[in-house]
N, C-alpha and C. Protein backbone atom coordinates (compact mmCIF):
# COMPACT_ATOMS: atom_id res chain seq x y z
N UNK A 1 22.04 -0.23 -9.16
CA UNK A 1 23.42 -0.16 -8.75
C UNK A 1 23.54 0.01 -7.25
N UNK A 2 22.52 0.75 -6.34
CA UNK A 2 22.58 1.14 -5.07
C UNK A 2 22.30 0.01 -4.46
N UNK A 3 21.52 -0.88 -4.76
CA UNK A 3 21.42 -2.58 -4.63
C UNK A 3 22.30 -3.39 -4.26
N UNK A 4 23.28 -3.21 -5.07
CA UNK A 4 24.24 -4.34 -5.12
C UNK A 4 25.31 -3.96 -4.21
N UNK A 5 25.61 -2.34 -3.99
CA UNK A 5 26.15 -1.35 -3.00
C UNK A 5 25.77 -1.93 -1.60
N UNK A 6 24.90 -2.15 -1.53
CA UNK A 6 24.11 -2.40 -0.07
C UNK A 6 24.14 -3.99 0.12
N UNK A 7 24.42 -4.88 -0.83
CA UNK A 7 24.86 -6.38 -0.76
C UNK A 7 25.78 -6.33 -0.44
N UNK A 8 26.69 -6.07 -0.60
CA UNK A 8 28.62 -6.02 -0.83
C UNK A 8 28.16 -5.72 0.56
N UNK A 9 27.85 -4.12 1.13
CA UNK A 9 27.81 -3.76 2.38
C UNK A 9 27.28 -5.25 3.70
N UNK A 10 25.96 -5.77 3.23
CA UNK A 10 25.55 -6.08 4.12
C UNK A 10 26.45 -7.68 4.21
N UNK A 11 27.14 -8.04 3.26
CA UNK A 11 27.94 -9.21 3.18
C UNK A 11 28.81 -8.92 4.04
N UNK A 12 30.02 -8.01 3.90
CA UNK A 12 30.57 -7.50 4.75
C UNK A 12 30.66 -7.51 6.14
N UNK A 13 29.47 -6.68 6.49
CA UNK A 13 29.12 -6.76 7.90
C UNK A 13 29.34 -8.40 8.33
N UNK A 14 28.16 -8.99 7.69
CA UNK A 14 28.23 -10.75 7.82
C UNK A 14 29.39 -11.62 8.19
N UNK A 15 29.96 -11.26 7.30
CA UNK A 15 31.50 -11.88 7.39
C UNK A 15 32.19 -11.25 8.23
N UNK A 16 32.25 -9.64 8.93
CA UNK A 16 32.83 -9.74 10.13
C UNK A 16 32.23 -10.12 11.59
N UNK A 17 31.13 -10.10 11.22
CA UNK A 17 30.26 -10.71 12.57
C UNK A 17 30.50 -11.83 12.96
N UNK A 18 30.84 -13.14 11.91
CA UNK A 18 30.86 -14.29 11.81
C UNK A 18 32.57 -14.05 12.48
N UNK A 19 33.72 -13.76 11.91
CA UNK A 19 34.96 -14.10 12.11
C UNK A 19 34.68 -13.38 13.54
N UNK A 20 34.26 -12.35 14.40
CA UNK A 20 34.12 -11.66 15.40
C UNK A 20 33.91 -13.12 16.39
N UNK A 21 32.58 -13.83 16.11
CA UNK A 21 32.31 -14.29 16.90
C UNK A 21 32.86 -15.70 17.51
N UNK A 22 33.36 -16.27 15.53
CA UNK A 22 34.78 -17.30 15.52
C UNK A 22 36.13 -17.22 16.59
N UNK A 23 36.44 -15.99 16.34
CA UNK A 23 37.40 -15.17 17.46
C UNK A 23 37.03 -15.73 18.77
N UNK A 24 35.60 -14.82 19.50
CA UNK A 24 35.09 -15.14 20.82
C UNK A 24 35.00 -16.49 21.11
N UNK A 25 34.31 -17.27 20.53
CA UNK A 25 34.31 -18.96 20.22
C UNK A 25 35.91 -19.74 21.10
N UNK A 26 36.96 -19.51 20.23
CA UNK A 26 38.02 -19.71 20.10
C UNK A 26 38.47 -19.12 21.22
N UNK A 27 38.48 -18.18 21.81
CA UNK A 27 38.93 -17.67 23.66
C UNK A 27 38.30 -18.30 24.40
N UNK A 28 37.18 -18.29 24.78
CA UNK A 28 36.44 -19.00 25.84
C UNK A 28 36.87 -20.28 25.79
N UNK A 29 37.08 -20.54 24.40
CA UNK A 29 37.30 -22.36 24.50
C UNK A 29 39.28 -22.46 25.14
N UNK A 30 39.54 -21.66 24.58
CA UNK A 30 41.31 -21.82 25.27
C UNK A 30 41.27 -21.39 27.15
N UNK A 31 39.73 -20.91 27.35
CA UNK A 31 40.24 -19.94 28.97
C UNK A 31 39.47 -21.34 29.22
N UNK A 32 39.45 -22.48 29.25
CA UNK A 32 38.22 -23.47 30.06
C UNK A 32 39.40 -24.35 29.76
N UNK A 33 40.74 -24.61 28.74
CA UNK A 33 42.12 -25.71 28.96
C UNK A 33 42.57 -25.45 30.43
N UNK A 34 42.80 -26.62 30.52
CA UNK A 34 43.99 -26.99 31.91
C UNK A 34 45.29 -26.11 31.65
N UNK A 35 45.63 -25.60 32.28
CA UNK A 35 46.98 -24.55 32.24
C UNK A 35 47.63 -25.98 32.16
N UNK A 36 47.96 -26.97 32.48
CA UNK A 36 48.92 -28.25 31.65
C UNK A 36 49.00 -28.28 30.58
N UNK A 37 48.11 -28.26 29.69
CA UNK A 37 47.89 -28.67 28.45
C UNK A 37 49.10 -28.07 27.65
N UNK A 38 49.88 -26.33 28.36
CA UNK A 38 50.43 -25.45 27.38
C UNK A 38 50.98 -25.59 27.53
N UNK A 39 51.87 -26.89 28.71
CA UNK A 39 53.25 -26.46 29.44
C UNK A 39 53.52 -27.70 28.29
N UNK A 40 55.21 -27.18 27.80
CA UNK A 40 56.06 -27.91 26.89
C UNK A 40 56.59 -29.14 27.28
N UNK A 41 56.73 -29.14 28.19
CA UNK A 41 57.40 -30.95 29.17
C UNK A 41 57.21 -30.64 30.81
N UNK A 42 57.34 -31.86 31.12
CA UNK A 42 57.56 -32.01 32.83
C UNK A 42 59.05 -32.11 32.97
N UNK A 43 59.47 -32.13 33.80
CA UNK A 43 60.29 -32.51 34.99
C UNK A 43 60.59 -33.68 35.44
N UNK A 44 61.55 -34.70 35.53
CA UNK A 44 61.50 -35.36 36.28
C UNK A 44 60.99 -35.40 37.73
N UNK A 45 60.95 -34.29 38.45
CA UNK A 45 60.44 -33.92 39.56
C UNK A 45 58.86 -34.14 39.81
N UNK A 46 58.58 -33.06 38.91
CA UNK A 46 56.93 -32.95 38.55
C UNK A 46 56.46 -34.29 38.23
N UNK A 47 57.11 -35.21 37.44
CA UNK A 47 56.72 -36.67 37.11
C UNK A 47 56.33 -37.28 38.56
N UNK A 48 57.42 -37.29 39.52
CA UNK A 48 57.61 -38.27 40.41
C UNK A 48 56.44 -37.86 41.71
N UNK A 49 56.67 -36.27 41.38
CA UNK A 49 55.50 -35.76 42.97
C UNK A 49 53.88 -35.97 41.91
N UNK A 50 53.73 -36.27 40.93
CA UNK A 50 52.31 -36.28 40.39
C UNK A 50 52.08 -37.67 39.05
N UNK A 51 52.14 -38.51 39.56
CA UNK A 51 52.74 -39.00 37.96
C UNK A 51 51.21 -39.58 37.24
N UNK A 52 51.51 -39.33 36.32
CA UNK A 52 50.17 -39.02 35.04
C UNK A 52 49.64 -40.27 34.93
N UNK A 53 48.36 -40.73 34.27
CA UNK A 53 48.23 -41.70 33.97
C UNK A 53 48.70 -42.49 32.64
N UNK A 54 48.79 -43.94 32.35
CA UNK A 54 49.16 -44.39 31.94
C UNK A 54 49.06 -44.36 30.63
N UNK A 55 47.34 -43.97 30.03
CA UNK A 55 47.35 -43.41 28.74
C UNK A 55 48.11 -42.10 28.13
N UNK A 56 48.44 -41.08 29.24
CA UNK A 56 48.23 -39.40 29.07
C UNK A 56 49.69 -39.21 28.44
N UNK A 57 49.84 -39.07 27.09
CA UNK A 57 51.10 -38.68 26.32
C UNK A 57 51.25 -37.80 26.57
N UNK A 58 52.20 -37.36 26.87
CA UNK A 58 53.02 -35.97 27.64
C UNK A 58 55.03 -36.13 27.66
N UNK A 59 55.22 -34.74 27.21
CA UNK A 59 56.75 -34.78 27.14
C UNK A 59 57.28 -34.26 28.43
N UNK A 60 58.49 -35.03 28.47
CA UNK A 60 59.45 -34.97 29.79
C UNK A 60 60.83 -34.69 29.35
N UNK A 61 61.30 -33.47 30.16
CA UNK A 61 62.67 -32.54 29.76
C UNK A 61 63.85 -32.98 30.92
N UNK A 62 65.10 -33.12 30.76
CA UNK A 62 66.03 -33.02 31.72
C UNK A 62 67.59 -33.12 31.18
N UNK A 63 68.14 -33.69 31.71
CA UNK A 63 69.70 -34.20 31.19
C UNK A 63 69.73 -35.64 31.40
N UNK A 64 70.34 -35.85 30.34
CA UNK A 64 70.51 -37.74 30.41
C UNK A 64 71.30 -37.61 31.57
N UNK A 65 71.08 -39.07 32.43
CA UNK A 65 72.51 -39.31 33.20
C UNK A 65 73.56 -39.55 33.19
N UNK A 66 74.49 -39.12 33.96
CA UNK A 66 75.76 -39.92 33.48
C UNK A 66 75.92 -41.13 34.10
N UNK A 67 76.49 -42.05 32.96
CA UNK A 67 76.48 -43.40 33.63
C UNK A 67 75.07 -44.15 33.11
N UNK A 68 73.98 -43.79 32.56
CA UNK A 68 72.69 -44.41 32.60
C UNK A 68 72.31 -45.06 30.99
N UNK A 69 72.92 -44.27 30.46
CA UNK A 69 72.97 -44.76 28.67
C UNK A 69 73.52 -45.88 28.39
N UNK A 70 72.24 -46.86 27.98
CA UNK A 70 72.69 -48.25 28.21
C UNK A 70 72.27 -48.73 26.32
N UNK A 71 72.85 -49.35 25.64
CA UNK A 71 72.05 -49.73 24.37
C UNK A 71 71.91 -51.51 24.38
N UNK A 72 70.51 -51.88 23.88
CA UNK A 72 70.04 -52.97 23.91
C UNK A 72 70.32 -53.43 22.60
N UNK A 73 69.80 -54.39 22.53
CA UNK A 73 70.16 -55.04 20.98
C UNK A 73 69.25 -54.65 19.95
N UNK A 74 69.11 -54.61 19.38
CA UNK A 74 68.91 -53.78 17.65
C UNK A 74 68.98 -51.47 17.98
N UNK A 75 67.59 -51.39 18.10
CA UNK A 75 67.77 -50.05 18.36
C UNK A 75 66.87 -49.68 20.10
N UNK A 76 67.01 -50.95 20.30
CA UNK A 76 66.34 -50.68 21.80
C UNK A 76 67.72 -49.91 22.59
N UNK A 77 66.75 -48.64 23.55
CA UNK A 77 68.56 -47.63 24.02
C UNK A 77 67.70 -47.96 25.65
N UNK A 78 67.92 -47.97 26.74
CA UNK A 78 67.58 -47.08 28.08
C UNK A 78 68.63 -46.30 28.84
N UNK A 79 67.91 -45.52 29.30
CA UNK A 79 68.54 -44.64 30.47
C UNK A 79 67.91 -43.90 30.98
N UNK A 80 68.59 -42.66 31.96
CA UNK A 80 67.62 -42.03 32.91
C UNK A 80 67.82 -40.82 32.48
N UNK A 81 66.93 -40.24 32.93
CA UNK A 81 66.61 -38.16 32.70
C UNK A 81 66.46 -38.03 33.87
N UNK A 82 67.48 -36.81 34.21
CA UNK A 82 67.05 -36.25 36.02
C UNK A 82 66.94 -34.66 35.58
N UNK A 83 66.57 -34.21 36.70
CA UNK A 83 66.40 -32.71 37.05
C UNK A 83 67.70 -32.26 37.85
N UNK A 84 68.30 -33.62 38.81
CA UNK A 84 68.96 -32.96 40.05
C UNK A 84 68.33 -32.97 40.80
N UNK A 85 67.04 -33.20 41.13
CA UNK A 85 66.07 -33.97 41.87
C UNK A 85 66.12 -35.08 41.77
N UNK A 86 65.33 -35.20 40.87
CA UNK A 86 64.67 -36.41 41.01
C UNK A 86 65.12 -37.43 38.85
N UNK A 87 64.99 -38.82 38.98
CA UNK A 87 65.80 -38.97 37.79
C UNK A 87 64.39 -40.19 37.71
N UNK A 88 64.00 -40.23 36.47
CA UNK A 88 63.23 -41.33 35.99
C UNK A 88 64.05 -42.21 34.98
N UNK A 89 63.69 -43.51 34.76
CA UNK A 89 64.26 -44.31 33.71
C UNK A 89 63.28 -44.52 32.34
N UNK A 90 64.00 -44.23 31.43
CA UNK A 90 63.29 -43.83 29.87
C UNK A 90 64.05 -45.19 28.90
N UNK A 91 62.77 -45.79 28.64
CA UNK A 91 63.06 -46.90 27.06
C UNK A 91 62.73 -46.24 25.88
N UNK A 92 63.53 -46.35 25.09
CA UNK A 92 63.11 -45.90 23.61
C UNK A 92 63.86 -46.64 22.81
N UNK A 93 62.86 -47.04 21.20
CA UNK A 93 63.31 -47.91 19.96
C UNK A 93 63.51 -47.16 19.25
N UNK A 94 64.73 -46.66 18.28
CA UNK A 94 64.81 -45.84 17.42
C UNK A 94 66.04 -45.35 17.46
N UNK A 95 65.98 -44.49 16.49
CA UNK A 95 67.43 -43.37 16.58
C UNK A 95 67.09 -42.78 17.21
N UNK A 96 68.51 -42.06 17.84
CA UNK A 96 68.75 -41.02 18.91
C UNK A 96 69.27 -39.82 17.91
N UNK A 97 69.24 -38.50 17.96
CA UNK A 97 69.69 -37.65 17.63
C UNK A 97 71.15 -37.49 17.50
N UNK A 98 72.03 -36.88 16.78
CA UNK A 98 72.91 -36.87 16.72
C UNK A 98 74.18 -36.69 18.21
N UNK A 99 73.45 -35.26 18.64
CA UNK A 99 73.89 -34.58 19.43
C UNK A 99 73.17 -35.60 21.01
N UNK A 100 73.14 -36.62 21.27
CA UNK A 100 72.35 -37.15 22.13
C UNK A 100 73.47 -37.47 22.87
N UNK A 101 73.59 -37.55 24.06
CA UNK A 101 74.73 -37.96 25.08
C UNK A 101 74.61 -37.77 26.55
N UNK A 102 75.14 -38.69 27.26
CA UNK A 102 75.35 -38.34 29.05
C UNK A 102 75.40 -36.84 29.03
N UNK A 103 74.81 -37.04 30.06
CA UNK A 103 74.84 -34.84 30.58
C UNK A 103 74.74 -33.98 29.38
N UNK A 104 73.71 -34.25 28.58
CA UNK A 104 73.39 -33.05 27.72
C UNK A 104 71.84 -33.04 27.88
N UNK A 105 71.18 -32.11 27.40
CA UNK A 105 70.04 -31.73 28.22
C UNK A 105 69.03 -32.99 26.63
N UNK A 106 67.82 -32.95 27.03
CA UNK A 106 67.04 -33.74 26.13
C UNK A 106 65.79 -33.19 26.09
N UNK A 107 64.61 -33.52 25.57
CA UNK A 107 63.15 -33.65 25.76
C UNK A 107 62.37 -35.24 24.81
N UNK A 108 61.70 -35.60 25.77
CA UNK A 108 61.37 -37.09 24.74
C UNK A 108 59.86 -36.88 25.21
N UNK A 109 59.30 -37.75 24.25
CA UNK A 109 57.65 -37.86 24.16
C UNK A 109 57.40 -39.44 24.25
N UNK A 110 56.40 -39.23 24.97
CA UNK A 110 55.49 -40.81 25.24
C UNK A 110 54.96 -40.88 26.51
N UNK A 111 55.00 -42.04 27.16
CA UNK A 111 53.96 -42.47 28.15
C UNK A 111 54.60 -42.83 29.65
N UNK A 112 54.19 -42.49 30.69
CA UNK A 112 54.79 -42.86 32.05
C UNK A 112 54.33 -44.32 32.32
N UNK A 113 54.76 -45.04 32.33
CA UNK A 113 54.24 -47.00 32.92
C UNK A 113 54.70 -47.41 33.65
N UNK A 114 54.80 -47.85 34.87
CA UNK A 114 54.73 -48.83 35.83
C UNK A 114 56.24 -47.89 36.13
N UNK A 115 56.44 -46.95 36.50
CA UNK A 115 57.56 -46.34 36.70
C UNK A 115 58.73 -46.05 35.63
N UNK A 116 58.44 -46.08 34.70
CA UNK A 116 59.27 -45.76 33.54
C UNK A 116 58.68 -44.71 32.67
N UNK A 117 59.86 -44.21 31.55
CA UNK A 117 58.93 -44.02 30.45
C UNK A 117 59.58 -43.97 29.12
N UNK A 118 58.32 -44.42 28.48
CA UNK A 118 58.55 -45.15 27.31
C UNK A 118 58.10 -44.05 26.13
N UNK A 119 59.39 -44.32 25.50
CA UNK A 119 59.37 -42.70 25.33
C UNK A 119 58.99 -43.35 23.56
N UNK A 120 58.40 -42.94 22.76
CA UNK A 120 58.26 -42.67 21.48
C UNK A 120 58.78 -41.98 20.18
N UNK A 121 59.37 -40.65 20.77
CA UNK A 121 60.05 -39.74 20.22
C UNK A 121 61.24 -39.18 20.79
N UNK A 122 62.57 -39.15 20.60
CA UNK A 122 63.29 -38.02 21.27
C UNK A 122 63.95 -37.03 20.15
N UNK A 123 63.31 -35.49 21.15
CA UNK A 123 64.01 -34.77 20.74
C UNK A 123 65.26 -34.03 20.14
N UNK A 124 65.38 -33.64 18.68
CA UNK A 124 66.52 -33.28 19.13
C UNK A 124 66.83 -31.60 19.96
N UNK A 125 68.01 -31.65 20.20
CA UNK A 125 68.64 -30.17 20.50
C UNK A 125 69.10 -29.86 19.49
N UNK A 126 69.37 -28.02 19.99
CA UNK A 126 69.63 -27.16 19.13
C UNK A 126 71.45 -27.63 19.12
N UNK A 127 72.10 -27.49 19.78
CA UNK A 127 73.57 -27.47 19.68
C UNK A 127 74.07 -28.09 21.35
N UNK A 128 74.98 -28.29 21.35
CA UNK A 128 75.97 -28.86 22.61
C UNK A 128 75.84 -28.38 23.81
N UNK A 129 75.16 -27.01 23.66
CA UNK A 129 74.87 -26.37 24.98
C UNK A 129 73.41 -25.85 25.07
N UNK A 130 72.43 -26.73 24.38
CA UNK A 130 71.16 -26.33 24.76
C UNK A 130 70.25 -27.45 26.05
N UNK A 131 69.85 -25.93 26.57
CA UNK A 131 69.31 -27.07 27.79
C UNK A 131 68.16 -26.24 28.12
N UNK A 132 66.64 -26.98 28.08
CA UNK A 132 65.10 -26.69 28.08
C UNK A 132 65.59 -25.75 29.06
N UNK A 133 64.68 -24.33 29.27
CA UNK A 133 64.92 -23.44 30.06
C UNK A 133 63.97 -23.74 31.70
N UNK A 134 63.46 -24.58 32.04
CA UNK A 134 62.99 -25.43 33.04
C UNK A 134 63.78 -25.94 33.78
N UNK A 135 64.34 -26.83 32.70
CA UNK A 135 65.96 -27.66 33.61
C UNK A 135 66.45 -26.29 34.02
N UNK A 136 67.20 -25.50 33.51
CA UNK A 136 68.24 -24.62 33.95
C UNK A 136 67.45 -23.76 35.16
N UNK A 137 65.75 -23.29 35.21
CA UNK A 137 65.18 -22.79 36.41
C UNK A 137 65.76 -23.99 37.44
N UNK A 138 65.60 -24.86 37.04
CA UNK A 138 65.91 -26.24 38.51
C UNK A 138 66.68 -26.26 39.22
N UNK A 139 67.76 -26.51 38.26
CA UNK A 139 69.00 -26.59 38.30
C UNK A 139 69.42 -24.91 39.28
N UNK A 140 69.38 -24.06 38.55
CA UNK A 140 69.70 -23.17 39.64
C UNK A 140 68.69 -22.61 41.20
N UNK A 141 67.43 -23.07 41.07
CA UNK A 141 66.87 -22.97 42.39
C UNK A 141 67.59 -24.10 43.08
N UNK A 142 68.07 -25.38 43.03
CA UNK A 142 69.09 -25.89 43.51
C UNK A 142 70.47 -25.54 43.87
N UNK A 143 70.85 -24.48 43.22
CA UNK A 143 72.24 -23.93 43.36
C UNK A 143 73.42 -25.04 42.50
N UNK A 144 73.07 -25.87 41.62
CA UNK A 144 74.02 -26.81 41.20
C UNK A 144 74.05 -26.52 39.75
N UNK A 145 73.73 -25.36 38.80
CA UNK A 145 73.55 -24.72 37.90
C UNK A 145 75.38 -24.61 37.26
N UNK A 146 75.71 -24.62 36.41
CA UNK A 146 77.11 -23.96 35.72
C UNK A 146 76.72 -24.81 34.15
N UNK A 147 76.57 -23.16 33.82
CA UNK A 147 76.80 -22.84 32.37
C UNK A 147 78.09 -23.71 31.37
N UNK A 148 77.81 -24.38 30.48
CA UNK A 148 78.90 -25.47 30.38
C UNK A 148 80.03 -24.61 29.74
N UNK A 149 81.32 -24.90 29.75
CA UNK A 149 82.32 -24.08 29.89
C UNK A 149 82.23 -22.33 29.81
N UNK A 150 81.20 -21.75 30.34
CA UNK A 150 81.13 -20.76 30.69
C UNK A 150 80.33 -19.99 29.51
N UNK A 151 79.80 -20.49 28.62
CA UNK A 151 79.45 -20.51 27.27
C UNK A 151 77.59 -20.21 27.46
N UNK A 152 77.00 -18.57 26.69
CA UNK A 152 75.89 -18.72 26.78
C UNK A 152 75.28 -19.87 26.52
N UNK A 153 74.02 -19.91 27.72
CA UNK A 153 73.16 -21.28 27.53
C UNK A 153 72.06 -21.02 26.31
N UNK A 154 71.84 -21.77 25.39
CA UNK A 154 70.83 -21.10 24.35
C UNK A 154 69.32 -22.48 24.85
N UNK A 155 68.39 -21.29 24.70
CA UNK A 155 67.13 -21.86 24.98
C UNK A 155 66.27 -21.90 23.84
């Protein structure tokens, strides 16, 4: 019986040594990522002062423009995403979210090309007044920031 006492025990140990070292494994490997890797979207800004390569899927946050929402024939849409800096022009095939419109904030996924981007996915938002909390840092280190009708901004 003291046998099997001392199996259980020495299993034990085993199995936390193993998840211990799974653990350690798993940190070292996250402290050696590119601090990019975690960030949720770019900037139109950040796009334009660094712009990625042509394979590198990466999401890009801003407000549609006004004036830039153009629709093509079947579900082809373009238009632009700015910061208030700086504004890139975005193609995408597909549906748009409900809540999708001039001057409401966005995030879309896909690829930067030959000065565009071709976006794959767009996000939706939470409600009428959500805007990525990036844009709204921008937007107010610019000083051109206002809360839309005065209404908490939800992030």
């Amino acid at each position: 019986m003291s046998g099997l006492k001392s199996l259980k025990k020495r299993r034990r140990v085993q199995v936390i040594w193993i998840a211990g070292i799974s653990l350690a494994l798993v940190l070292v490997a996250l402290w050696f990522v590119p601090d990019d890797s975690f960030q949720f979207f770019r900037s139109p800004s950040e796009v334009t002062q660094t712009p990625p390569l042509p394979t590198e899927r990466f999401r890009i946050g801003g407000l549609v423009a006004q004036g830039s929402l153009l629709r093509g024939q079947g579900e082809q849409i373009s238009f632009a995403v700015t910061d208030g800096a700086a504004s890139i022009p975005v193609v995408y095939t597909g549906i748009l979210p409900d809540l999708f419109d001039e001057g409401q904030g966005m995030v879309a996924q896909g690829n930067y090309i030959d000065g565009r981007f071709e976006a794959v996915e767009i996000l939706a938002k939470h409600d009428e007044t959500y805007m990525p909390a990036e844009v709204i840092d921008v937007l107010k280190d610019q000083g051109i920031y206002q809360a839309p009708d005065g209404a908490a901004v939800t992030n």
